[in-house]
PDB file of N, CA and C in Angstrom:
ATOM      1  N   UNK A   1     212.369 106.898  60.517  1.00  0.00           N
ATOM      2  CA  UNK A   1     211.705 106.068  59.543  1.00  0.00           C
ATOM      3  C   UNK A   1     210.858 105.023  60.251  1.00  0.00           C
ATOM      4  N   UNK A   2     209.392 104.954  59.644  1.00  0.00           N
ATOM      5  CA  UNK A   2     208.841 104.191  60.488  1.00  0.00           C
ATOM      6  C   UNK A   2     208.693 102.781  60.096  1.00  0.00           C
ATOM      7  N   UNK A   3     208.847 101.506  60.681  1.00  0.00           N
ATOM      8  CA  UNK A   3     208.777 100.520  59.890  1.00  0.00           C
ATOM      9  C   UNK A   3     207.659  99.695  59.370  1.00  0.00           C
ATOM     10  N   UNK A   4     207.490  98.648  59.123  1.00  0.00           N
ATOM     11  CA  UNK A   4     205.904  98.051  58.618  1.00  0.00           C
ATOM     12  C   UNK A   4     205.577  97.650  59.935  1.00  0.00           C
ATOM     13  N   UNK A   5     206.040  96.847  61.017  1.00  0.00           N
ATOM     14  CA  UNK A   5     206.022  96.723  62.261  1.00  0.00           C
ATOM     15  C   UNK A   5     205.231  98.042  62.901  1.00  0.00           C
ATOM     16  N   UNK A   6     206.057  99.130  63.076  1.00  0.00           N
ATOM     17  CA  UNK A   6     205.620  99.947  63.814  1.00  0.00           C
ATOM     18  C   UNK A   6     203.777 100.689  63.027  1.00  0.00           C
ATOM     19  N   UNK A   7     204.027 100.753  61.958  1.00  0.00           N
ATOM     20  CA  UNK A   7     202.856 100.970  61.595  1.00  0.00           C
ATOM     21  C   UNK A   7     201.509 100.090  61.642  1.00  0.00           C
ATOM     22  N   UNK A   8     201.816  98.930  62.223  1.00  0.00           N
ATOM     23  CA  UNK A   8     201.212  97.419  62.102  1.00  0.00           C
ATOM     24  C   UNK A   8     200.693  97.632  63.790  1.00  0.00           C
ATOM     25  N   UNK A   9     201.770  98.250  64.469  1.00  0.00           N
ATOM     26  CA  UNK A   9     201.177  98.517  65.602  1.00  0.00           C
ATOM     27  C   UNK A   9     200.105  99.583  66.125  1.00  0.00           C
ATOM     28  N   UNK A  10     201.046 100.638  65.593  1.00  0.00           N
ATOM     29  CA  UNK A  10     199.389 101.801  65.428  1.00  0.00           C
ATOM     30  C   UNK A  10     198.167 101.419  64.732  1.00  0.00           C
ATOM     31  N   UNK A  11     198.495 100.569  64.101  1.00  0.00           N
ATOM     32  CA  UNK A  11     197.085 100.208  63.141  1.00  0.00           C
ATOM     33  C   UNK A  11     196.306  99.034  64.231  1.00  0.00           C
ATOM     34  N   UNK A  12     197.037  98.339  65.106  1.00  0.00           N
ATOM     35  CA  UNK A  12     196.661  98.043  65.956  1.00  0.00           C
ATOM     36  C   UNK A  12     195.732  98.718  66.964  1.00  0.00           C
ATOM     37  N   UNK A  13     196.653  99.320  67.444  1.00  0.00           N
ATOM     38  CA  UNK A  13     196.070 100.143  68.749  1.00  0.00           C
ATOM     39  C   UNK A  13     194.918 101.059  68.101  1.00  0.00           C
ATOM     40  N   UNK A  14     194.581 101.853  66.848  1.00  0.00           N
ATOM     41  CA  UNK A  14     193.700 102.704  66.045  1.00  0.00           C
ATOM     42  C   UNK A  14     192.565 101.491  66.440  1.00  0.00           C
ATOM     43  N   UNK A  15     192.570 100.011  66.063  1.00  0.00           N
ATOM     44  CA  UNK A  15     191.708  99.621  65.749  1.00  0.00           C
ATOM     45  C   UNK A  15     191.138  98.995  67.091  1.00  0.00           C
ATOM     46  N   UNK A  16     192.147  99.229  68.327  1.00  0.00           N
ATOM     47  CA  UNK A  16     191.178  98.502  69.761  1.00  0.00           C
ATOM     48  C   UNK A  16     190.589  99.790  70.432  1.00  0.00           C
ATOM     49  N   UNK A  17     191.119 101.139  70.202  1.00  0.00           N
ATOM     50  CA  UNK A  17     190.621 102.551  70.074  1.00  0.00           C
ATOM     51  C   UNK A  17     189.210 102.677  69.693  1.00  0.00           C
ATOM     52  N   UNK A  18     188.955 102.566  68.504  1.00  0.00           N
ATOM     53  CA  UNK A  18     187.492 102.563  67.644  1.00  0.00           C
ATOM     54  C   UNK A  18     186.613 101.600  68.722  1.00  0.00           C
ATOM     55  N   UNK A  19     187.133 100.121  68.322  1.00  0.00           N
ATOM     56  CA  UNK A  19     186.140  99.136  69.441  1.00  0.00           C
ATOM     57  C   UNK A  19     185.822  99.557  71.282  1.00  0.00           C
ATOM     58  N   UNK A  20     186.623  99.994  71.372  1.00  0.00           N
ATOM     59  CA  UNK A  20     186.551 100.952  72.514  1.00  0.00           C
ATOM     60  C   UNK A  20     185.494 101.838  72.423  1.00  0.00           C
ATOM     61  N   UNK A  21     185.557 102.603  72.005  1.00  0.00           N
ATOM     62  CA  UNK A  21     184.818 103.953  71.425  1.00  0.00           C
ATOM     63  C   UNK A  21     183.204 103.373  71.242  1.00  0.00           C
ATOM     64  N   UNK A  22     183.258 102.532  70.479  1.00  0.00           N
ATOM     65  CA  UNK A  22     182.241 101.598  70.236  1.00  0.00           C
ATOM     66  C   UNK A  22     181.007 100.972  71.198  1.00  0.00           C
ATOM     67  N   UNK A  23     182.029 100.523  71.859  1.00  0.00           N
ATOM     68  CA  UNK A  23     180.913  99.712  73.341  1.00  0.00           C
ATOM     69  C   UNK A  23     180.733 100.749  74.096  1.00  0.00           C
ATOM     70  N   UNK A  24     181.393 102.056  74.091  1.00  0.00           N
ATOM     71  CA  UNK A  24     181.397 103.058  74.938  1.00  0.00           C
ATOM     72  C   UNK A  24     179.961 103.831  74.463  1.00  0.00           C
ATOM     73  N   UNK A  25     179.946 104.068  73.332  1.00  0.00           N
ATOM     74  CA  UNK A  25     178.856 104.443  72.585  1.00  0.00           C
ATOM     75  C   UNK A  25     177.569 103.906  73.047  1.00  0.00           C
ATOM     76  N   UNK A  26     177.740 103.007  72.482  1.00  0.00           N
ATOM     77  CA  UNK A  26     176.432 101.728  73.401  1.00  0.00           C
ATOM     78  C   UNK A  26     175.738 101.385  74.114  1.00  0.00           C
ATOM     79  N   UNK A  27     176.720 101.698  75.294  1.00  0.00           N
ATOM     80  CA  UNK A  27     176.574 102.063  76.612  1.00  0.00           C
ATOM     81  C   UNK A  27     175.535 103.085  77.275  1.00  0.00           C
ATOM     82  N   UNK A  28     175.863 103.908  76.535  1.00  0.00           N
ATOM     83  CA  UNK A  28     175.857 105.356  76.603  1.00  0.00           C
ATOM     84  C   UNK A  28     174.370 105.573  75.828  1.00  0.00           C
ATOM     85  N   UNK A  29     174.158 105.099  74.658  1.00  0.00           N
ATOM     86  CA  UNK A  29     172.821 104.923  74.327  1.00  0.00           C
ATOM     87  C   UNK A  29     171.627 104.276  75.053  1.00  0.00           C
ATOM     88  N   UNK A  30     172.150 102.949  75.757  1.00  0.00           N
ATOM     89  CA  UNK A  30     171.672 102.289  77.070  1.00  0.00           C
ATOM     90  C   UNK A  30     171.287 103.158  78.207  1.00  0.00           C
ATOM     91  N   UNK A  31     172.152 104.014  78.138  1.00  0.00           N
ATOM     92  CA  UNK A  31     171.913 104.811  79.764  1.00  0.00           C
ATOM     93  C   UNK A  31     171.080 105.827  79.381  1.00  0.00           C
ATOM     94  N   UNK A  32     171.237 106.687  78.271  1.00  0.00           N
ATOM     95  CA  UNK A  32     170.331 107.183  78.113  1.00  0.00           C
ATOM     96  C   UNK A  32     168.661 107.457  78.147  1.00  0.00           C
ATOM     97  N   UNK A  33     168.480 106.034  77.560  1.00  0.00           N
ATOM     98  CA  UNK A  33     167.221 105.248  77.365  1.00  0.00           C
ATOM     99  C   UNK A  33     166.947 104.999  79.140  1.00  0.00           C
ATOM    100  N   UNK A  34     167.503 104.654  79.607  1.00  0.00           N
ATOM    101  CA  UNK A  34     167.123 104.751  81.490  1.00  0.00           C
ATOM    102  C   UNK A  34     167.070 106.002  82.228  1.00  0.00           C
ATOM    103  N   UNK A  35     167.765 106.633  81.619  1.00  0.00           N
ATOM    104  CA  UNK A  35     167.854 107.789  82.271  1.00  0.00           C
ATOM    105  C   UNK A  35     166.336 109.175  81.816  1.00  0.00           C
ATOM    106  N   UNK A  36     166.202 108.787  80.458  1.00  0.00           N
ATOM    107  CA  UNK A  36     164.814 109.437  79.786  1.00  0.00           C
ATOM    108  C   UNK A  36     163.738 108.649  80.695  1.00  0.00           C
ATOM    109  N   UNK A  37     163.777 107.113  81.097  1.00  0.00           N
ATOM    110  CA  UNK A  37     162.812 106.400  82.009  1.00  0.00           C
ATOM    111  C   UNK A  37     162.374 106.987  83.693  1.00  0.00           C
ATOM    112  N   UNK A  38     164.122 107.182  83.975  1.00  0.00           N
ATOM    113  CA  UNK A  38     164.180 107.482  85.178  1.00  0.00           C
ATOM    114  C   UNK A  38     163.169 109.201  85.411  1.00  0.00           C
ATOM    115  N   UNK A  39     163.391 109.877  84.638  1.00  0.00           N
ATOM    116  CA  UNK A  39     162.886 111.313  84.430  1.00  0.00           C
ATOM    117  C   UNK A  39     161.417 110.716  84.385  1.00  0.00           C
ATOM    118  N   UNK A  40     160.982 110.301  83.589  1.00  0.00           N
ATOM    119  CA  UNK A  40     158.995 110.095  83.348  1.00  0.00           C
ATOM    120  C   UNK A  40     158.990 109.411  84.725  1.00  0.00           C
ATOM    121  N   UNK A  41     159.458 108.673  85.428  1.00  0.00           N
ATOM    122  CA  UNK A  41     158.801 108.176  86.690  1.00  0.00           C
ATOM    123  C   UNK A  41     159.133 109.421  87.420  1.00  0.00           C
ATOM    124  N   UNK A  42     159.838 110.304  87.454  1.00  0.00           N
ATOM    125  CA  UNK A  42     160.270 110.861  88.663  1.00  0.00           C
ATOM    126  C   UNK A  42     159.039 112.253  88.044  1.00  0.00           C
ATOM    127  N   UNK A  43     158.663 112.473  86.825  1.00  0.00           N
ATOM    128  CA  UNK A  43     157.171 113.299  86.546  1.00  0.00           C
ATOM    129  C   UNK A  43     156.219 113.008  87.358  1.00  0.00           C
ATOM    130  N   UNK A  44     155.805 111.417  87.053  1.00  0.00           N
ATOM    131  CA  UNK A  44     154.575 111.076  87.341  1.00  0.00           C
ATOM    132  C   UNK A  44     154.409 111.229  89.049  1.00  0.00           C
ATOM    133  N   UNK A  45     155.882 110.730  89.795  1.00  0.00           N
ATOM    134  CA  UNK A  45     155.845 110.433  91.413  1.00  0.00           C
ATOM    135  C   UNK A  45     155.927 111.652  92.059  1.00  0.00           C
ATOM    136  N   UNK A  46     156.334 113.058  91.129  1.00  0.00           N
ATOM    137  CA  UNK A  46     156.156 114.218  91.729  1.00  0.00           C
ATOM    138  C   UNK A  46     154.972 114.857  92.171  1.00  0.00           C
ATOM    139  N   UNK A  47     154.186 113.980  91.332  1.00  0.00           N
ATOM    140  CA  UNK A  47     151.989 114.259  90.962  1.00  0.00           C
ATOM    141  C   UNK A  47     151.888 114.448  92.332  1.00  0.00           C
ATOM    142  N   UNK A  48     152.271 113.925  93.273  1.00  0.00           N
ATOM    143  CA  UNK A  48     151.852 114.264  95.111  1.00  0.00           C
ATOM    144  C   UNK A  48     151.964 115.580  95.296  1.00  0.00           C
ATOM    145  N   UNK A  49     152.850 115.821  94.574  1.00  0.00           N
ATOM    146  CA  UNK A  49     152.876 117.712  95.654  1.00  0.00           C
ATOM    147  C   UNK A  49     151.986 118.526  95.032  1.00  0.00           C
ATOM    148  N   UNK A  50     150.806 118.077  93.761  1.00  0.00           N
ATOM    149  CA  UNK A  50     150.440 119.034  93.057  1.00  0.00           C
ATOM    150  C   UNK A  50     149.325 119.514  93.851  1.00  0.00           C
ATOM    151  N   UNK A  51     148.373 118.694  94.167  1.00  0.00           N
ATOM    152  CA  UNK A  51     147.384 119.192  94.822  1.00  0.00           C
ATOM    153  C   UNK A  51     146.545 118.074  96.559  1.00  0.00           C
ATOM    154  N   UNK A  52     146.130 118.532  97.066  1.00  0.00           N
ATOM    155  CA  UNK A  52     146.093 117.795  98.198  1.00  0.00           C
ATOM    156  C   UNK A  52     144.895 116.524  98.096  1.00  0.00           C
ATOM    157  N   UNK A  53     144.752 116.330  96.881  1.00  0.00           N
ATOM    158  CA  UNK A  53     143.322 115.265  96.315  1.00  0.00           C
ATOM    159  C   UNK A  53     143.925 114.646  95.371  1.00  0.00           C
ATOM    160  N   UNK A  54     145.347 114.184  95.045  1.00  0.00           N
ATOM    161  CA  UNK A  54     145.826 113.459  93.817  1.00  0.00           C
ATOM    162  C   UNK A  54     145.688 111.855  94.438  1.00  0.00           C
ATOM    163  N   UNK A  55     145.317 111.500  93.219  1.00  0.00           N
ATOM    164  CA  UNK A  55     145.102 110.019  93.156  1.00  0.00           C
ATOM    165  C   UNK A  55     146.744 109.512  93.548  1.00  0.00           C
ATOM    166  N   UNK A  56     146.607 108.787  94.510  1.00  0.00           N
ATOM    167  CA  UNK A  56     148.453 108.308  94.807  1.00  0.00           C
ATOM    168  C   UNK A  56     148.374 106.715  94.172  1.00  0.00           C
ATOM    169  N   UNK A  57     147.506 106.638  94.039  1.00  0.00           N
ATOM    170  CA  UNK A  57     147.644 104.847  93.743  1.00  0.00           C
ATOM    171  C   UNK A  57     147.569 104.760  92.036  1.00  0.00           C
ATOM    172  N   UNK A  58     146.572 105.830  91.051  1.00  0.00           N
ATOM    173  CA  UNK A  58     147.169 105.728  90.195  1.00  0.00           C
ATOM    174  C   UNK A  58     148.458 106.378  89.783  1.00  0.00           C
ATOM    175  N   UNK A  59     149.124 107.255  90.813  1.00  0.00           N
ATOM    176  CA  UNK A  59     150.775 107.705  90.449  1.00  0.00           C
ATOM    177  C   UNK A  59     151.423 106.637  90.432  1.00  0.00           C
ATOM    178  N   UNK A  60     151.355 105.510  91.586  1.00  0.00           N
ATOM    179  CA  UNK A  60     151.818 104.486  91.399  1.00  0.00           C
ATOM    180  C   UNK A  60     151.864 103.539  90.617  1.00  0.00           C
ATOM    181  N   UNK A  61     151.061 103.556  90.395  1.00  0.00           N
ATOM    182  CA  UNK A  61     150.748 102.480  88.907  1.00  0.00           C
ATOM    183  C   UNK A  61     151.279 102.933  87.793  1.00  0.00           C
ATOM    184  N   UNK A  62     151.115 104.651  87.550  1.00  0.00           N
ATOM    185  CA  UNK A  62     152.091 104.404  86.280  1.00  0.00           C
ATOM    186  C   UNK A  62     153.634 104.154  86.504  1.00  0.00           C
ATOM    187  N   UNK A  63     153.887 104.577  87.358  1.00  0.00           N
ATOM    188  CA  UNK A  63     155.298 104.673  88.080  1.00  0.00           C
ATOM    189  C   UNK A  63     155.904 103.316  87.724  1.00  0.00           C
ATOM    190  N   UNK A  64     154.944 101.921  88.249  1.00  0.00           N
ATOM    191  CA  UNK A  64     155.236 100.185  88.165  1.00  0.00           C
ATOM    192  C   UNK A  64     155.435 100.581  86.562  1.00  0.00           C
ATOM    193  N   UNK A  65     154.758 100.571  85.859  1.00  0.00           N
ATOM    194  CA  UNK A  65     154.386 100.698  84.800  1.00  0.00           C
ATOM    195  C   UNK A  65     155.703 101.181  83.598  1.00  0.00           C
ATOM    196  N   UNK A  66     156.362 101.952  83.995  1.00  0.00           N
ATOM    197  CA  UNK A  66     157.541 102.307  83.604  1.00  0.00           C
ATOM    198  C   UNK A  66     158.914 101.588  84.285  1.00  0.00           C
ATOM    199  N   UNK A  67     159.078 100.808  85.208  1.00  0.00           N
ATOM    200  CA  UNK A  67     159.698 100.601  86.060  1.00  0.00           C
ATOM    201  C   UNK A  67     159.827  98.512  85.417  1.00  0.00           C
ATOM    202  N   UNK A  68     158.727  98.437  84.975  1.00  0.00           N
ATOM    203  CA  UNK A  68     159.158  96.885  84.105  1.00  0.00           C
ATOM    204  C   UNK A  68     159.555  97.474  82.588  1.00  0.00           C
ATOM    205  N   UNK A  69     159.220  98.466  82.098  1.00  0.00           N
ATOM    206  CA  UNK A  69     160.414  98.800  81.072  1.00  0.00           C
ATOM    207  C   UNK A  69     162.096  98.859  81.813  1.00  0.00           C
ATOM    208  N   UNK A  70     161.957  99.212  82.775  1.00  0.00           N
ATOM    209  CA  UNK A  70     163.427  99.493  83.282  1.00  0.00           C
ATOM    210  C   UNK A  70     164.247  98.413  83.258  1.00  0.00           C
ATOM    211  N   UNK A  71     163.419  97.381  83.759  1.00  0.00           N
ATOM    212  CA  UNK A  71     164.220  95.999  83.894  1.00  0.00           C
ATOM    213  C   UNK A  71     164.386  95.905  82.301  1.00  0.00           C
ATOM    214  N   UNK A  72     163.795  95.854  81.626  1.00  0.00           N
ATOM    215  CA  UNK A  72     164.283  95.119  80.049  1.00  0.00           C
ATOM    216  C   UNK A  72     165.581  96.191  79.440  1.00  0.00           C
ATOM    217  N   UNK A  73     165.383  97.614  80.053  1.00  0.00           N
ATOM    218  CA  UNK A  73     166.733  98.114  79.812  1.00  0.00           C
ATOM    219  C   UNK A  73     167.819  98.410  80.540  1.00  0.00           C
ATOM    220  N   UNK A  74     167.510  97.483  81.522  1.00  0.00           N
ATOM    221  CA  UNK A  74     169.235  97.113  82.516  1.00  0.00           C
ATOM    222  C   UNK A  74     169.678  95.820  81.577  1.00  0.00           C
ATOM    223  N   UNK A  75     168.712  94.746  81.071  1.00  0.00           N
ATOM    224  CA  UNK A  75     168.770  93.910  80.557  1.00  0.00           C
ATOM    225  C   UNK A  75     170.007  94.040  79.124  1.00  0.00           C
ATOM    226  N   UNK A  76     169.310  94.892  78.570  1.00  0.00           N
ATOM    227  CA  UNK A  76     169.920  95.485  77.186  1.00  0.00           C
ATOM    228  C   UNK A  76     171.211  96.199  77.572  1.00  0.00           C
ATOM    229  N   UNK A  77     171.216  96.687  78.466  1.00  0.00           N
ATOM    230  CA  UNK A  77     172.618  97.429  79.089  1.00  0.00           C
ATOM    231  C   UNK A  77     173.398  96.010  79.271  1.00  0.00           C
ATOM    232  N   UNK A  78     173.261  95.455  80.198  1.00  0.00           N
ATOM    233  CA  UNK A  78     173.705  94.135  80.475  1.00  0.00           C
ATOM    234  C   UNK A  78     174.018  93.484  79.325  1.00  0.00           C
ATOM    235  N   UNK A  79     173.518  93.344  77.964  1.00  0.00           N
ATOM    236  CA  UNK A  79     173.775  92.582  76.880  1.00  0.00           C
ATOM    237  C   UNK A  79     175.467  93.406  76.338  1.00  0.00           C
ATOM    238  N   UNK A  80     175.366  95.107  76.613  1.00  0.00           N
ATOM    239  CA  UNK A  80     176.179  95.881  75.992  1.00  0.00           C
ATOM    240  C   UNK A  80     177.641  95.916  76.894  1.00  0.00           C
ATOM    241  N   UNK A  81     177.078  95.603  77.678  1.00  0.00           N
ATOM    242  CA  UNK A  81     178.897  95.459  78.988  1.00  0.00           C
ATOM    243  C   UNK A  81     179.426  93.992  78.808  1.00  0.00           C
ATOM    244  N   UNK A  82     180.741  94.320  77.955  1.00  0.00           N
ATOM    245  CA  UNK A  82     181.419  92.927  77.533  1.00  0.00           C
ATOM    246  C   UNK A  82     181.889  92.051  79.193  1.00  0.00           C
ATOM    247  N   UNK A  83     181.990  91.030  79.118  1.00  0.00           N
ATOM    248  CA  UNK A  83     181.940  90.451  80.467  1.00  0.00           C
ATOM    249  C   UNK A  83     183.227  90.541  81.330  1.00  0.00           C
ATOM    250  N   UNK A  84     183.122  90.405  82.427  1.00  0.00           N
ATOM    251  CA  UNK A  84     184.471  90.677  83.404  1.00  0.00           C
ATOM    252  C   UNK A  84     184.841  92.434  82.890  1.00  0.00           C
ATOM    253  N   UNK A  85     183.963  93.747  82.689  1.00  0.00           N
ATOM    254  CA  UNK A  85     184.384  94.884  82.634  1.00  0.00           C
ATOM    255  C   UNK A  85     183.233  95.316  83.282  1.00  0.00           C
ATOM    256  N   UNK A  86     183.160  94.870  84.297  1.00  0.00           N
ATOM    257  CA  UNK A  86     181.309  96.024  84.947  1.00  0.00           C
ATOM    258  C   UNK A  86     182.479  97.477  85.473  1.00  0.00           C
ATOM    259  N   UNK A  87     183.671  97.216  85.958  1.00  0.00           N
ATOM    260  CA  UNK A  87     184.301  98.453  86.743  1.00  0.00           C
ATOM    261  C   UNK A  87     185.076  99.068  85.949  1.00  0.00           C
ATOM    262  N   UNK A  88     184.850  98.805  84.647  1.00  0.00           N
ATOM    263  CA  UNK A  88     185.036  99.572  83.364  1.00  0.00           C
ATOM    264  C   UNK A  88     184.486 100.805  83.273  1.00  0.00           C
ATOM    265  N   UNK A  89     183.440 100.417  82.633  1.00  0.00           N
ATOM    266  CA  UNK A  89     182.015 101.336  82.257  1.00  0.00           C
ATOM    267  C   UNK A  89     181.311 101.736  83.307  1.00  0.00           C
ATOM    268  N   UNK A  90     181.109 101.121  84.857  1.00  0.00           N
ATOM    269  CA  UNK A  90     180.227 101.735  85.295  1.00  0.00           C
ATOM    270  C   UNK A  90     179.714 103.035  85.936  1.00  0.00           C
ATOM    271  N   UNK A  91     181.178 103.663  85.357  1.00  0.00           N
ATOM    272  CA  UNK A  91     180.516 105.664  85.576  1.00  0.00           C
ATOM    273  C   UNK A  91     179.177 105.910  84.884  1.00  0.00           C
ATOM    274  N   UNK A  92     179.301 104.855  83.520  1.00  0.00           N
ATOM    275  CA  UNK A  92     177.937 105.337  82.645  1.00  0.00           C
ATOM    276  C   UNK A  92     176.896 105.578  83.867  1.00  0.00           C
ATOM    277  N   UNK A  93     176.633 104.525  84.277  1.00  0.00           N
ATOM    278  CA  UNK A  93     174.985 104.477  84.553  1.00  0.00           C
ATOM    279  C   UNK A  93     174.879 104.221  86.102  1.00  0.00           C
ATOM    280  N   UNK A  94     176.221 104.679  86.833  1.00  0.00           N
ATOM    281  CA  UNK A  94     175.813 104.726  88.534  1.00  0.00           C
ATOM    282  C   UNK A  94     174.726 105.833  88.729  1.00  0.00           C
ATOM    283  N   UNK A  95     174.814 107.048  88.450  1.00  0.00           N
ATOM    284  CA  UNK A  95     173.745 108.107  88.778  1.00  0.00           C
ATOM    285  C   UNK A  95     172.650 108.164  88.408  1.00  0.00           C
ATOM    286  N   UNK A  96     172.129 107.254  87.315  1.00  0.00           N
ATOM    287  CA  UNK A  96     170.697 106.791  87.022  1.00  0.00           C
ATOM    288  C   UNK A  96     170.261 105.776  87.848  1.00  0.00           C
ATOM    289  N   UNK A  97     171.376 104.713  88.470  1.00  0.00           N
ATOM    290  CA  UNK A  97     170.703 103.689  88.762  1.00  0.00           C
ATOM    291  C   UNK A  97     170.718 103.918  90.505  1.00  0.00           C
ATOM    292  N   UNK A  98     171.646 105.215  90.790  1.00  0.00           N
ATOM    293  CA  UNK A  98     171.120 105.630  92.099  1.00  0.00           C
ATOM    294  C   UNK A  98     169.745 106.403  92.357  1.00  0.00           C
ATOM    295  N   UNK A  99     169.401 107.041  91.198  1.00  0.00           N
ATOM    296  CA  UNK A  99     168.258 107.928  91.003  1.00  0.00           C
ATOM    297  C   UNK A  99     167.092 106.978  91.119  1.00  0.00           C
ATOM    298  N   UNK A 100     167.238 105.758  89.809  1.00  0.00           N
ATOM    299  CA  UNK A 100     166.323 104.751  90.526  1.00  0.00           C
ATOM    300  C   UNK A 100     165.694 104.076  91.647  1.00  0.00           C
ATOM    301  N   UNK A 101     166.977 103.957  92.310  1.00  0.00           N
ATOM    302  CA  UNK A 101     166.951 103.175  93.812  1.00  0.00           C
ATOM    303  C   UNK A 101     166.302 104.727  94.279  1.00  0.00           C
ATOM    304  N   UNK A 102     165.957 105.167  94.324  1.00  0.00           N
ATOM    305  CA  UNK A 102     165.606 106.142  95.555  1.00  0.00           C
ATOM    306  C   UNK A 102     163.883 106.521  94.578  1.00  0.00           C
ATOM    307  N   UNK A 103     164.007 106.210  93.739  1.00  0.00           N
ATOM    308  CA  UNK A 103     162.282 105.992  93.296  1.00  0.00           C
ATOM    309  C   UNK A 103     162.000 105.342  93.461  1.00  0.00           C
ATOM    310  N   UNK A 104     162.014 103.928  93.399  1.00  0.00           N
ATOM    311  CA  UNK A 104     161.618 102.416  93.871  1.00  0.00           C
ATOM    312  C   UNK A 104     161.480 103.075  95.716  1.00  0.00           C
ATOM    313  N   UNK A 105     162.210 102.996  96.180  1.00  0.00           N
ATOM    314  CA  UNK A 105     162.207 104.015  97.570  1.00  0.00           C
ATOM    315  C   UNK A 105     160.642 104.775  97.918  1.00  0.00           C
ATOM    316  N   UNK A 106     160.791 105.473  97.038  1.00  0.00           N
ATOM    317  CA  UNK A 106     159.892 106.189  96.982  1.00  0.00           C
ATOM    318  C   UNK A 106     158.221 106.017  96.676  1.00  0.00           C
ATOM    319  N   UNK A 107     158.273 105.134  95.443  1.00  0.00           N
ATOM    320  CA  UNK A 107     157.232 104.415  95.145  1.00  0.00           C
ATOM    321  C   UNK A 107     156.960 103.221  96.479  1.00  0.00           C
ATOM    322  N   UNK A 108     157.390 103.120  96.917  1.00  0.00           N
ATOM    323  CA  UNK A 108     157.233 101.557  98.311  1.00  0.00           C
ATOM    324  C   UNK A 108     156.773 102.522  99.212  1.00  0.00           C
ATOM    325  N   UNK A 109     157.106 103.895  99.751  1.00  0.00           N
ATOM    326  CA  UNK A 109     156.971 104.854 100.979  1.00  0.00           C
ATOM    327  C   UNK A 109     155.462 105.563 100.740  1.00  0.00           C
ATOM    328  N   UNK A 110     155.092 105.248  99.345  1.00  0.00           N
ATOM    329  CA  UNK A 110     153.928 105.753  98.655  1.00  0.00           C
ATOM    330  C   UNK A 110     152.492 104.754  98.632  1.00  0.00           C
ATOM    331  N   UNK A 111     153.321 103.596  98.562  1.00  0.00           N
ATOM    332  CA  UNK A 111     152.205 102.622  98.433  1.00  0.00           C
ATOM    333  C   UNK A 111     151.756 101.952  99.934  1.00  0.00           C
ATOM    334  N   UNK A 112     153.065 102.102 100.931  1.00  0.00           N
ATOM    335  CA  UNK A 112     152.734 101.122 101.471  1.00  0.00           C
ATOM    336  C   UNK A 112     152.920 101.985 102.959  1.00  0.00           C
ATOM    337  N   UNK A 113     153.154 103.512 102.938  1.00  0.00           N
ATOM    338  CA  UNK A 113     153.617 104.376 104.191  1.00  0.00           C
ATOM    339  C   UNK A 113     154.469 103.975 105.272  1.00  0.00           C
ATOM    340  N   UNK A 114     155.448 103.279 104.534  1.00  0.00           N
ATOM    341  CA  UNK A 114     156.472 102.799 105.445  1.00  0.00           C
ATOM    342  C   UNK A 114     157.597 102.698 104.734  1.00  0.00           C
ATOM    343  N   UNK A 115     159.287 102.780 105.294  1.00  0.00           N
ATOM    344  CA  UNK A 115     160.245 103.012 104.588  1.00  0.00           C
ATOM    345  C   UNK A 115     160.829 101.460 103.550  1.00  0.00           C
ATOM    346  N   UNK A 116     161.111 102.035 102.672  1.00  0.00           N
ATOM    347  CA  UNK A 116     161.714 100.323 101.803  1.00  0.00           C
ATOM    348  C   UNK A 116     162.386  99.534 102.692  1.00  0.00           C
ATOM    349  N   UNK A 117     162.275  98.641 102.496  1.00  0.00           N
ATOM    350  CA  UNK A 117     163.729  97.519 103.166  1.00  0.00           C
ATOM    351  C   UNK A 117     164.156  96.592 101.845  1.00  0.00           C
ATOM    352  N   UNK A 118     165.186  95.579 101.752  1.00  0.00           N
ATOM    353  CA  UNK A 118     166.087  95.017 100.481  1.00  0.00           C
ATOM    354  C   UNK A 118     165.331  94.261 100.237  1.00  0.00           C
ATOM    355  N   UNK A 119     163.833  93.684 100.607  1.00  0.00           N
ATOM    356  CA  UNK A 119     163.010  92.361 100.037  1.00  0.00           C
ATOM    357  C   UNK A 119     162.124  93.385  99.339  1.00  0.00           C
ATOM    358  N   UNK A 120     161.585  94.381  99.105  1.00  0.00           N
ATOM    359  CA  UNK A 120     160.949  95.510  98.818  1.00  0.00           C
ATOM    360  C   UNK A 120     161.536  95.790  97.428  1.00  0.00           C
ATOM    361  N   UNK A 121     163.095  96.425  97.585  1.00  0.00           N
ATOM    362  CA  UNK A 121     163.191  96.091  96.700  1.00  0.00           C
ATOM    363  C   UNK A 121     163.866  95.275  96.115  1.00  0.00           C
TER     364      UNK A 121
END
């Protein structure tokens, strides 16, 4: 027999479950939205191998160009990670934001024919 207690508790735990579920969601919509970003820069920065006369400086430019959207959606990610849990959630969005770092990489090795260093990026 279950008591009002015990049901008071599952109704508990059901309801930090959902909120769970919730920010997880969120998250996850966040990363997405970077990860659809991360793909269009990694289109445009592929433009080098197409032909041996591609404009590299406007690849770059659109590349910047998508890359200050990025910041406003680490931003928005950042709004969605409740505080003191970054080593929570951050399976979401390590492999986008390694994919990034190695376009920023890439875009600097493009513009400037020399390898990134941490003031770069």
């Amino acid at each position: 027999m279950a008591t009002q207690t015990d049901s008071g508790l599952f109704s508990a735990c059901q309801d930090y479950f959902s909120k769970e579920q919730d920010v997880r969601e969120e998250i996850r919509k966040s990363v997405r939205e970077l990860d659809q970003t991360a793909r269009e820069i990694l289109n445009s920065l592929q433009g080098v191998h197409k032909t041996a006369s591609v404009d590299v400086a406007s690849l770059c430019t659109k590349a910047k160009e998508k890359f200050a959207l990025v910041r406003d959606q680490y931003a928005n990610l950042q709004s969605k990670v409740p505080s003191n849990e970054y080593y929570r959630y951050h399976d979401h969005w390590r492999n986008v934001t390694q994919t990034l770092a190695f376009l920023a990489a890439l875009l600097v090795y493009l513009e400037k024919d020399a390898l990134a260093t941490r003031e770069d990026l």
